[in-house]
PDB file of N, CA and C in Angstrom:
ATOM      1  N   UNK A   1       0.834  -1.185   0.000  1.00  0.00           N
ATOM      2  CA  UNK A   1       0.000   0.000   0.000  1.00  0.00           C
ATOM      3  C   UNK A   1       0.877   1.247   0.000  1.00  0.00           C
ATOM      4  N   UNK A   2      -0.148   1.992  -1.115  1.00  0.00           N
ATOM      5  CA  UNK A   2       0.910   3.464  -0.627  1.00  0.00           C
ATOM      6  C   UNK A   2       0.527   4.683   0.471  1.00  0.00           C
ATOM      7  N   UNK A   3      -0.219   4.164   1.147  1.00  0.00           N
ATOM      8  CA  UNK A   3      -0.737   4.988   1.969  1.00  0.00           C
ATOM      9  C   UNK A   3      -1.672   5.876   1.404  1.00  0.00           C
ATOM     10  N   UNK A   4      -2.579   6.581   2.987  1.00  0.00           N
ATOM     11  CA  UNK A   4      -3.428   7.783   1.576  1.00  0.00           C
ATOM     12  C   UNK A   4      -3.481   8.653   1.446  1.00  0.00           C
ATOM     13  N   UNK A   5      -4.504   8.841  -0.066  1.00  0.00           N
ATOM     14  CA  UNK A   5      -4.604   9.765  -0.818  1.00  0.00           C
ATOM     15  C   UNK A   5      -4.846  11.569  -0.207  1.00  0.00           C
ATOM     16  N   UNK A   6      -3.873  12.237  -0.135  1.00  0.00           N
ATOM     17  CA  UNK A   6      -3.764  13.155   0.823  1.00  0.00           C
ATOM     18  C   UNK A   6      -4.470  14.445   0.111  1.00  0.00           C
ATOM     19  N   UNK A   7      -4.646  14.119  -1.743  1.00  0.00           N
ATOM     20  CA  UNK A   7      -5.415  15.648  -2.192  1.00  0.00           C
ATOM     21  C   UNK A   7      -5.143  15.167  -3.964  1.00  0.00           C
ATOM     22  N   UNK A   8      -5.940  15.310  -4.705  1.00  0.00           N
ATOM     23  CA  UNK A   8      -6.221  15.223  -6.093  1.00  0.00           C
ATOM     24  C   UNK A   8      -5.961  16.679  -6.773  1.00  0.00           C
ATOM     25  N   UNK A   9      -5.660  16.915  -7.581  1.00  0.00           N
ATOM     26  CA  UNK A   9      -5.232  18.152  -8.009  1.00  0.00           C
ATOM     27  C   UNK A   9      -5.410  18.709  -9.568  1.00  0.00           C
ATOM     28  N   UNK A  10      -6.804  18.987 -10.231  1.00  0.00           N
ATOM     29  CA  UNK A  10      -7.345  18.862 -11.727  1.00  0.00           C
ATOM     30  C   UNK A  10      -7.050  20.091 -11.523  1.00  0.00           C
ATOM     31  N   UNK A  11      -5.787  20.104 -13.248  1.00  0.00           N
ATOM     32  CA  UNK A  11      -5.643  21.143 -13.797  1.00  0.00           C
ATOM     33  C   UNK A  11      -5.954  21.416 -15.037  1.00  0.00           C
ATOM     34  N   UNK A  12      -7.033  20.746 -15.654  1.00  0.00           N
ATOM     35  CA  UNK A  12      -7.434  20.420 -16.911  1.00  0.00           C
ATOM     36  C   UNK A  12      -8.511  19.469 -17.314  1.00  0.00           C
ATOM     37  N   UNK A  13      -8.643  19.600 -18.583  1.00  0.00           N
ATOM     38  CA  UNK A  13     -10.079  18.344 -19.057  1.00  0.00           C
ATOM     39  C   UNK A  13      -9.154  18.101 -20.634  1.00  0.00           C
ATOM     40  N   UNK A  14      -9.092  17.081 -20.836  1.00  0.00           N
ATOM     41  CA  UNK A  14      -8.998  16.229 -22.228  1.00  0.00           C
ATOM     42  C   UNK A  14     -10.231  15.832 -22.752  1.00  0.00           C
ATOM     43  N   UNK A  15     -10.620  15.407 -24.010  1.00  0.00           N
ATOM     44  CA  UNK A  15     -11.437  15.142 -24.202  1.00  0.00           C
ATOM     45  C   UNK A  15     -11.363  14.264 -25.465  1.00  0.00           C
ATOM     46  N   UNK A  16     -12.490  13.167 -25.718  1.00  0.00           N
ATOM     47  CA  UNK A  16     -11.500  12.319 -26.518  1.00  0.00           C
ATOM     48  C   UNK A  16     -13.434  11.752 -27.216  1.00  0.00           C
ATOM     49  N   UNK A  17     -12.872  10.597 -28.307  1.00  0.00           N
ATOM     50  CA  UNK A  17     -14.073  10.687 -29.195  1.00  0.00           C
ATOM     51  C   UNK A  17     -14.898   8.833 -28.592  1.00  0.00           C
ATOM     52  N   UNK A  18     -14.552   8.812 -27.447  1.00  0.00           N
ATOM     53  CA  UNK A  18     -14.988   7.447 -27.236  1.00  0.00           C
ATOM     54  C   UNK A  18     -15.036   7.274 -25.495  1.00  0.00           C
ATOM     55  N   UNK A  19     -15.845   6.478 -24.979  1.00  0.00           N
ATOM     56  CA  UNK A  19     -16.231   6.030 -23.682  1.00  0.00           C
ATOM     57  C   UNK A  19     -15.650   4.642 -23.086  1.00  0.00           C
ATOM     58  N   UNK A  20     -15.238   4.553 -21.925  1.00  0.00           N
ATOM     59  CA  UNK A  20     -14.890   3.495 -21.460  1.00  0.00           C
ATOM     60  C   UNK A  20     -16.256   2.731 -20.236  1.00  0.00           C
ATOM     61  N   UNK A  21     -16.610   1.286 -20.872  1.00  0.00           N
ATOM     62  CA  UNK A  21     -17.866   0.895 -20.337  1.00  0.00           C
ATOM     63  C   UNK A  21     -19.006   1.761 -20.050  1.00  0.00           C
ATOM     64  N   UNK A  22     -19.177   2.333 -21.036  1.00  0.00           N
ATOM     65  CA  UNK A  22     -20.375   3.437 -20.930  1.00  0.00           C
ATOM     66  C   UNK A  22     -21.957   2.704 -21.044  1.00  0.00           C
ATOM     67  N   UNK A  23     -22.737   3.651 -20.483  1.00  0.00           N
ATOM     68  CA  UNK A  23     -24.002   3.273 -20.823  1.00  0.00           C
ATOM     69  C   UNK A  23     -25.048   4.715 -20.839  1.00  0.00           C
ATOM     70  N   UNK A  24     -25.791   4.415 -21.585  1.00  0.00           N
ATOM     71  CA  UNK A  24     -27.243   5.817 -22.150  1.00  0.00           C
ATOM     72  C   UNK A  24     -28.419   5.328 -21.654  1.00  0.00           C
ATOM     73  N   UNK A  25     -28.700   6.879 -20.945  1.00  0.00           N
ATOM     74  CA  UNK A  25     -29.779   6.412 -20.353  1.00  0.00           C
ATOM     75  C   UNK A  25     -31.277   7.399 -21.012  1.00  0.00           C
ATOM     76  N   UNK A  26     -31.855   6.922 -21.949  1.00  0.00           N
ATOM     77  CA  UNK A  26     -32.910   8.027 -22.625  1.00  0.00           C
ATOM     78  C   UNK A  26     -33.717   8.526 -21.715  1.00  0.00           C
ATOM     79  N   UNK A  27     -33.647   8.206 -20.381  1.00  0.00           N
ATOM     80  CA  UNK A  27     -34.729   8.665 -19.924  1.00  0.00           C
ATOM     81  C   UNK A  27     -34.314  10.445 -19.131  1.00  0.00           C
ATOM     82  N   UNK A  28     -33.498  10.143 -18.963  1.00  0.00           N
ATOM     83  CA  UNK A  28     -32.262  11.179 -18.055  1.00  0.00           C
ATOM     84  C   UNK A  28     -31.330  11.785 -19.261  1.00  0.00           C
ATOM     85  N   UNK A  29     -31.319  11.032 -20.009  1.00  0.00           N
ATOM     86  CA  UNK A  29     -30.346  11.914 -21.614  1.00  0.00           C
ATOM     87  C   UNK A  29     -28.783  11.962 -20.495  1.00  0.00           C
ATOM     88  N   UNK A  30     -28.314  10.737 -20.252  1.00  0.00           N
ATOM     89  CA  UNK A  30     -27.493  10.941 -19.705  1.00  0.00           C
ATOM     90  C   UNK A  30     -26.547   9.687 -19.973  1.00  0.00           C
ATOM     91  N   UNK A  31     -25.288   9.704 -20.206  1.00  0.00           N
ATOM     92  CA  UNK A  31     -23.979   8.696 -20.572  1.00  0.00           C
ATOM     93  C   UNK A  31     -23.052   8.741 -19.481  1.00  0.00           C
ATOM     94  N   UNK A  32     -22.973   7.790 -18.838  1.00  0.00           N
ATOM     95  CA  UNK A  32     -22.485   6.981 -17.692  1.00  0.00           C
ATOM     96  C   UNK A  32     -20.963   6.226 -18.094  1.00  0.00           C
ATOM     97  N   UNK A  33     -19.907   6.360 -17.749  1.00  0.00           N
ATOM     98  CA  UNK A  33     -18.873   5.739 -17.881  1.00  0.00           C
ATOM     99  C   UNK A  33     -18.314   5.371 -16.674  1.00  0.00           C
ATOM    100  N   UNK A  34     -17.409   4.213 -16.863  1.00  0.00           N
ATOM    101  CA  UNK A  34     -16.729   3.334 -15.637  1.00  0.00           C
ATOM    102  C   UNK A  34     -15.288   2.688 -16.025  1.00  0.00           C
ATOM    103  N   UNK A  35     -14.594   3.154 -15.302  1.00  0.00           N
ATOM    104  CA  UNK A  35     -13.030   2.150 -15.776  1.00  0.00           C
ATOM    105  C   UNK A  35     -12.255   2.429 -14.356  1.00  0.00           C
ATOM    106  N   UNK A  36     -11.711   0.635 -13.995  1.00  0.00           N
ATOM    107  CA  UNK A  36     -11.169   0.035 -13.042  1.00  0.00           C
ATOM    108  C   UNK A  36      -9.577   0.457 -13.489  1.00  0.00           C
ATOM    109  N   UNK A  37      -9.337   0.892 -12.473  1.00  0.00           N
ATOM    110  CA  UNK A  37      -7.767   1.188 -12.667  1.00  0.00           C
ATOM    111  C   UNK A  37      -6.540  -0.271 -12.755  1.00  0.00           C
ATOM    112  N   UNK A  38      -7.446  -1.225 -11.535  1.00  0.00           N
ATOM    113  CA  UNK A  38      -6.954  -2.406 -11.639  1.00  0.00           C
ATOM    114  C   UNK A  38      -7.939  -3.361 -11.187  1.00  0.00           C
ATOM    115  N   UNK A  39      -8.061  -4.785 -11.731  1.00  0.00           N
ATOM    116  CA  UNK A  39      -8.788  -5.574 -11.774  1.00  0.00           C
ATOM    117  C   UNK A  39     -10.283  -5.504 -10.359  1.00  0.00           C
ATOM    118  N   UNK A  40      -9.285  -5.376  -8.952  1.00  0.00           N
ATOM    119  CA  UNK A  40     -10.228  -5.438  -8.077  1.00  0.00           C
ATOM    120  C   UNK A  40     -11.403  -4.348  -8.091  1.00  0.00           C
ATOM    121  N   UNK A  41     -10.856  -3.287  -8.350  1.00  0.00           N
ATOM    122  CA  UNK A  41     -11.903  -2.355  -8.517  1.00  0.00           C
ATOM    123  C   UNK A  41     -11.169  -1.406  -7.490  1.00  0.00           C
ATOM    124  N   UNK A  42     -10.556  -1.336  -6.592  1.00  0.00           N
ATOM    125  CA  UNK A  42     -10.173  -0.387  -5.342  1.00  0.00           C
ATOM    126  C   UNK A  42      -9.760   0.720  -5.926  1.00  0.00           C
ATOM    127  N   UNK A  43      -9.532   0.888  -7.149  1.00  0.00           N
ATOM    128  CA  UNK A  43      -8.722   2.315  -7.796  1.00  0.00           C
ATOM    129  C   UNK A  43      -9.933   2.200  -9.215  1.00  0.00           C
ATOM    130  N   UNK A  44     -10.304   3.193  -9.166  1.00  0.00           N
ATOM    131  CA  UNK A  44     -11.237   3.703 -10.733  1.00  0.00           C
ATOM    132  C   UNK A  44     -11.722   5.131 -10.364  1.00  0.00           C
ATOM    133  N   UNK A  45     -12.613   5.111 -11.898  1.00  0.00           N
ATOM    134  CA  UNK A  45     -12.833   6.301 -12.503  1.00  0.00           C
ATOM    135  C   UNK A  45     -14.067   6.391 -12.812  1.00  0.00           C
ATOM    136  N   UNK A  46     -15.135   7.047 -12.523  1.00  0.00           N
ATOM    137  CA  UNK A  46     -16.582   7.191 -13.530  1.00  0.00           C
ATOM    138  C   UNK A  46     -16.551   8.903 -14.286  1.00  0.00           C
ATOM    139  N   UNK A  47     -17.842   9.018 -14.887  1.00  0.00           N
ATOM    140  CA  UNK A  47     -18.403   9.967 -15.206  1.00  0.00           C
ATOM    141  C   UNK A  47     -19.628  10.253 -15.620  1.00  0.00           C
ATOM    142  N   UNK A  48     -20.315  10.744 -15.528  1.00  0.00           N
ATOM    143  CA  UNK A  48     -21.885  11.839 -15.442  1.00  0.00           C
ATOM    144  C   UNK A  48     -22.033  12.050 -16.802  1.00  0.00           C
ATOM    145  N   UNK A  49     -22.351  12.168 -18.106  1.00  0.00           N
ATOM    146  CA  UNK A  49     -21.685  13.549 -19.001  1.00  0.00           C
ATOM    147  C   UNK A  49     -24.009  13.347 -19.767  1.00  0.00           C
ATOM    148  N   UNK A  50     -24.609  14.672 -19.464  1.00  0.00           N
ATOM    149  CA  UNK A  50     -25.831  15.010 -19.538  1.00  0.00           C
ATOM    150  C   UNK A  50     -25.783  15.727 -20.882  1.00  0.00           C
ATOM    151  N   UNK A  51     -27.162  15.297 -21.277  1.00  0.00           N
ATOM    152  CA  UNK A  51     -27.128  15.832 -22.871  1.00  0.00           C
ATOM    153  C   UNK A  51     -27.868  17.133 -22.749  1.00  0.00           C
ATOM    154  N   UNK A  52     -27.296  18.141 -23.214  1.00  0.00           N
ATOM    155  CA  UNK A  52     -27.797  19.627 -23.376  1.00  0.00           C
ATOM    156  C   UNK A  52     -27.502  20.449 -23.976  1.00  0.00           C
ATOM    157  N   UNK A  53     -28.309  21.876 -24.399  1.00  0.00           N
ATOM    158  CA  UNK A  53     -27.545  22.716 -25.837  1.00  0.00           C
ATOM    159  C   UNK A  53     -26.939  21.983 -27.334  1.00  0.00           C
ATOM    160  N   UNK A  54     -27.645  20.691 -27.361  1.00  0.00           N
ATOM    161  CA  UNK A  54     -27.089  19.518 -28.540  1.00  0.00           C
ATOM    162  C   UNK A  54     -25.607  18.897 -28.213  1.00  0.00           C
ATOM    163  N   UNK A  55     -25.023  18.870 -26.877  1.00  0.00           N
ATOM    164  CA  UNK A  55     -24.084  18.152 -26.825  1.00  0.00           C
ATOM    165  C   UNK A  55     -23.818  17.719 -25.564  1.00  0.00           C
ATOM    166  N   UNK A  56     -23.149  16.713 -25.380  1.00  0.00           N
ATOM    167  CA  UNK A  56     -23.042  16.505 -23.901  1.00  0.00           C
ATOM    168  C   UNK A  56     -21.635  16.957 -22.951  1.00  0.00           C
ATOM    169  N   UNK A  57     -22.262  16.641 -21.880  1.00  0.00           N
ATOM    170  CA  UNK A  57     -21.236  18.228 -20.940  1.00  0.00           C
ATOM    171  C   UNK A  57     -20.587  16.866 -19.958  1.00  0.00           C
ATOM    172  N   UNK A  58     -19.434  17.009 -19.338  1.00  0.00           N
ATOM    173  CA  UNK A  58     -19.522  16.303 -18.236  1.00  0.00           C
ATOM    174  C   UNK A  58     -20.249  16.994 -16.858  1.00  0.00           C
ATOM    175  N   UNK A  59     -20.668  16.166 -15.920  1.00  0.00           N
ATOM    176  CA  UNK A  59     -21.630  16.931 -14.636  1.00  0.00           C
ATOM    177  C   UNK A  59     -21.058  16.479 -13.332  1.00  0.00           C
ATOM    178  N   UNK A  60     -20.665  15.379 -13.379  1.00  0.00           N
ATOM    179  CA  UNK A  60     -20.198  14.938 -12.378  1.00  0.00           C
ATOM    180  C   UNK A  60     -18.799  13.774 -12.698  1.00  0.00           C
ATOM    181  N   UNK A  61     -17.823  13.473 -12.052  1.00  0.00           N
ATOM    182  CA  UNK A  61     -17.240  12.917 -12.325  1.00  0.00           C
ATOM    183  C   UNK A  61     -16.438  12.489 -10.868  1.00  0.00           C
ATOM    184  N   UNK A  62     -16.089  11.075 -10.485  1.00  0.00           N
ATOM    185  CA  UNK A  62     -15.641  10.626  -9.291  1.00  0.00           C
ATOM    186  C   UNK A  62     -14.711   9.674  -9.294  1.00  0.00           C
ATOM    187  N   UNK A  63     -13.372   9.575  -8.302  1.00  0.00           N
ATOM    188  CA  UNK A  63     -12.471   8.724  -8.404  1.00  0.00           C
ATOM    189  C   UNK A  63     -12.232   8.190  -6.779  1.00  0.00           C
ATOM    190  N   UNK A  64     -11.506   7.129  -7.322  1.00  0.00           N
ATOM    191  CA  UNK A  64     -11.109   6.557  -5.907  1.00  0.00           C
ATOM    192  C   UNK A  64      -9.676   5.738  -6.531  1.00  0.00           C
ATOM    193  N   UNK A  65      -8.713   6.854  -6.151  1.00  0.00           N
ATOM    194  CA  UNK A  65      -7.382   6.738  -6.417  1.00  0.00           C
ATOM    195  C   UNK A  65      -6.345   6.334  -5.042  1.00  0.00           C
ATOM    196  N   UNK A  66      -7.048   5.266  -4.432  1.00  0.00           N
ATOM    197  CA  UNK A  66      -6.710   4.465  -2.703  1.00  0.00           C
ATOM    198  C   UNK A  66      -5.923   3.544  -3.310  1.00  0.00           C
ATOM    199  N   UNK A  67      -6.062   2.175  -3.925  1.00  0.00           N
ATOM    200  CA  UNK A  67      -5.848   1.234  -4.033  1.00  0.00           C
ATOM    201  C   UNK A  67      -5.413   0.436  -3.036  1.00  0.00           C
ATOM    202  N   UNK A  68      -6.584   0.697  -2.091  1.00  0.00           N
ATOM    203  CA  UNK A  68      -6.867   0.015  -0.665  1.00  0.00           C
ATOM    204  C   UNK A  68      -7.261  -1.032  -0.639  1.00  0.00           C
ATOM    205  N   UNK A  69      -7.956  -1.723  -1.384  1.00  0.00           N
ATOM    206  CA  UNK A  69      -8.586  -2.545  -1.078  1.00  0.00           C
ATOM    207  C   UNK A  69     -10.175  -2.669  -1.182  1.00  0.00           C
ATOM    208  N   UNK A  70     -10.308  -1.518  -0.857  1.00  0.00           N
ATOM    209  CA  UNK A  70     -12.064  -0.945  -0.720  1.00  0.00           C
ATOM    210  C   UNK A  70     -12.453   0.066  -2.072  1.00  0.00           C
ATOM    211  N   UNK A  71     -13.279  -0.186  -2.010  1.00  0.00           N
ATOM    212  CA  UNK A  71     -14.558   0.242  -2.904  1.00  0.00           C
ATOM    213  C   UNK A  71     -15.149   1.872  -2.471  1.00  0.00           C
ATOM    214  N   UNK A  72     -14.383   3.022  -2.469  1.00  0.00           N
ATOM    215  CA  UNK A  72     -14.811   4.400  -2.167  1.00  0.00           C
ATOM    216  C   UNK A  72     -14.430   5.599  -2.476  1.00  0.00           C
ATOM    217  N   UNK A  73     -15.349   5.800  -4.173  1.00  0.00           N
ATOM    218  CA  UNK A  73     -14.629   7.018  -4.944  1.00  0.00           C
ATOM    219  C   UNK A  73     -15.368   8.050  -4.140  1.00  0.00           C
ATOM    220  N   UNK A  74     -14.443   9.421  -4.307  1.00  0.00           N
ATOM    221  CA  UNK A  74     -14.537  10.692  -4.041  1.00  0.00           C
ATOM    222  C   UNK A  74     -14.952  11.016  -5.498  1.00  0.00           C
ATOM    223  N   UNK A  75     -16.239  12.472  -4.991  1.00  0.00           N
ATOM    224  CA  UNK A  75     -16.782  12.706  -6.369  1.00  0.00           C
ATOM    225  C   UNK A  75     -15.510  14.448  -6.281  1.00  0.00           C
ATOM    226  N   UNK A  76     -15.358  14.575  -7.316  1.00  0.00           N
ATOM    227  CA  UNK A  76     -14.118  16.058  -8.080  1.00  0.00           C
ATOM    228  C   UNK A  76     -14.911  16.512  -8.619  1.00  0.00           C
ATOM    229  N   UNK A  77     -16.301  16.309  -9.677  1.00  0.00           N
ATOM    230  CA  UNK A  77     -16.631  17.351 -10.150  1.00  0.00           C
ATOM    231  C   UNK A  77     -17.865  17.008  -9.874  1.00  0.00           C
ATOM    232  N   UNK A  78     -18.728  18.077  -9.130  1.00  0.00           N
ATOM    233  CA  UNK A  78     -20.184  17.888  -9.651  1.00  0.00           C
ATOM    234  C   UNK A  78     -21.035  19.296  -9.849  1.00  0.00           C
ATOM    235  N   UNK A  79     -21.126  19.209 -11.109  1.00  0.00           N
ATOM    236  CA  UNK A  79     -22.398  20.179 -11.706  1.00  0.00           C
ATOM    237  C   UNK A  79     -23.648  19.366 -11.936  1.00  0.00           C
ATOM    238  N   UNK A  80     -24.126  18.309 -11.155  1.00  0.00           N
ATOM    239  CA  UNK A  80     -24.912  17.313 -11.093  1.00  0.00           C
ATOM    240  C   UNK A  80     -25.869  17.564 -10.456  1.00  0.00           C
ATOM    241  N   UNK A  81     -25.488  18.319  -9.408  1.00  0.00           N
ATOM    242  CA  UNK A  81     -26.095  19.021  -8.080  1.00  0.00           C
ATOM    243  C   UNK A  81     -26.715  19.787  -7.961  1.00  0.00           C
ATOM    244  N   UNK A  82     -27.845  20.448  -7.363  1.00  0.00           N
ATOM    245  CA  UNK A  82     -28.184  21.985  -6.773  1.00  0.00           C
ATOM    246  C   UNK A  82     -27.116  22.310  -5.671  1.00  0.00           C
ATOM    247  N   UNK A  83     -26.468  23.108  -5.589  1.00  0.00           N
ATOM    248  CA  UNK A  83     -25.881  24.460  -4.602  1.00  0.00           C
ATOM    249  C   UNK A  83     -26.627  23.941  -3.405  1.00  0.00           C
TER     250      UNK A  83
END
């Protein structure tokens, strides 16, 4: 173990033409992505991304960069939310 995660630090957005284990949801107009950093699952990645203005935005997006053992992403972005 490397001990933990003491602070995440986004200085940017990439953006790219494809999804990792994604899924659409018509009812919510909303695309869901998921990727395991390593097999168990203790380290991954999701994302939110809501369809609006004809394109989709990301809204929320959450990681859990532990590789503890356990299963507990921290959400980094959410415009998902009300204030």
């Amino acid at each position: 173990s490397e001990g933990k995660v003491e602070s995440i630090h986004i200085i940017g957005f990439k953006t790219s033409g494809w999804a990792t284990n994604s899924d659409y949801d018509e009812n919510t107009k909303t695309i869901t992505t998921s990727a395991k950093w390593r097999g168990v699952g203790d380290a991954s990645s999701s994302g939110t991304y809501l369809f609006r203005n004809g394109d989709f935005s990301l809204v929320q997006y959450d990681v859990d960069a532990s590789y503890d053992g356990e299963i507990n992403p921290q959400t980094i972005i959410d415009y998902n939310t009300a204030p």
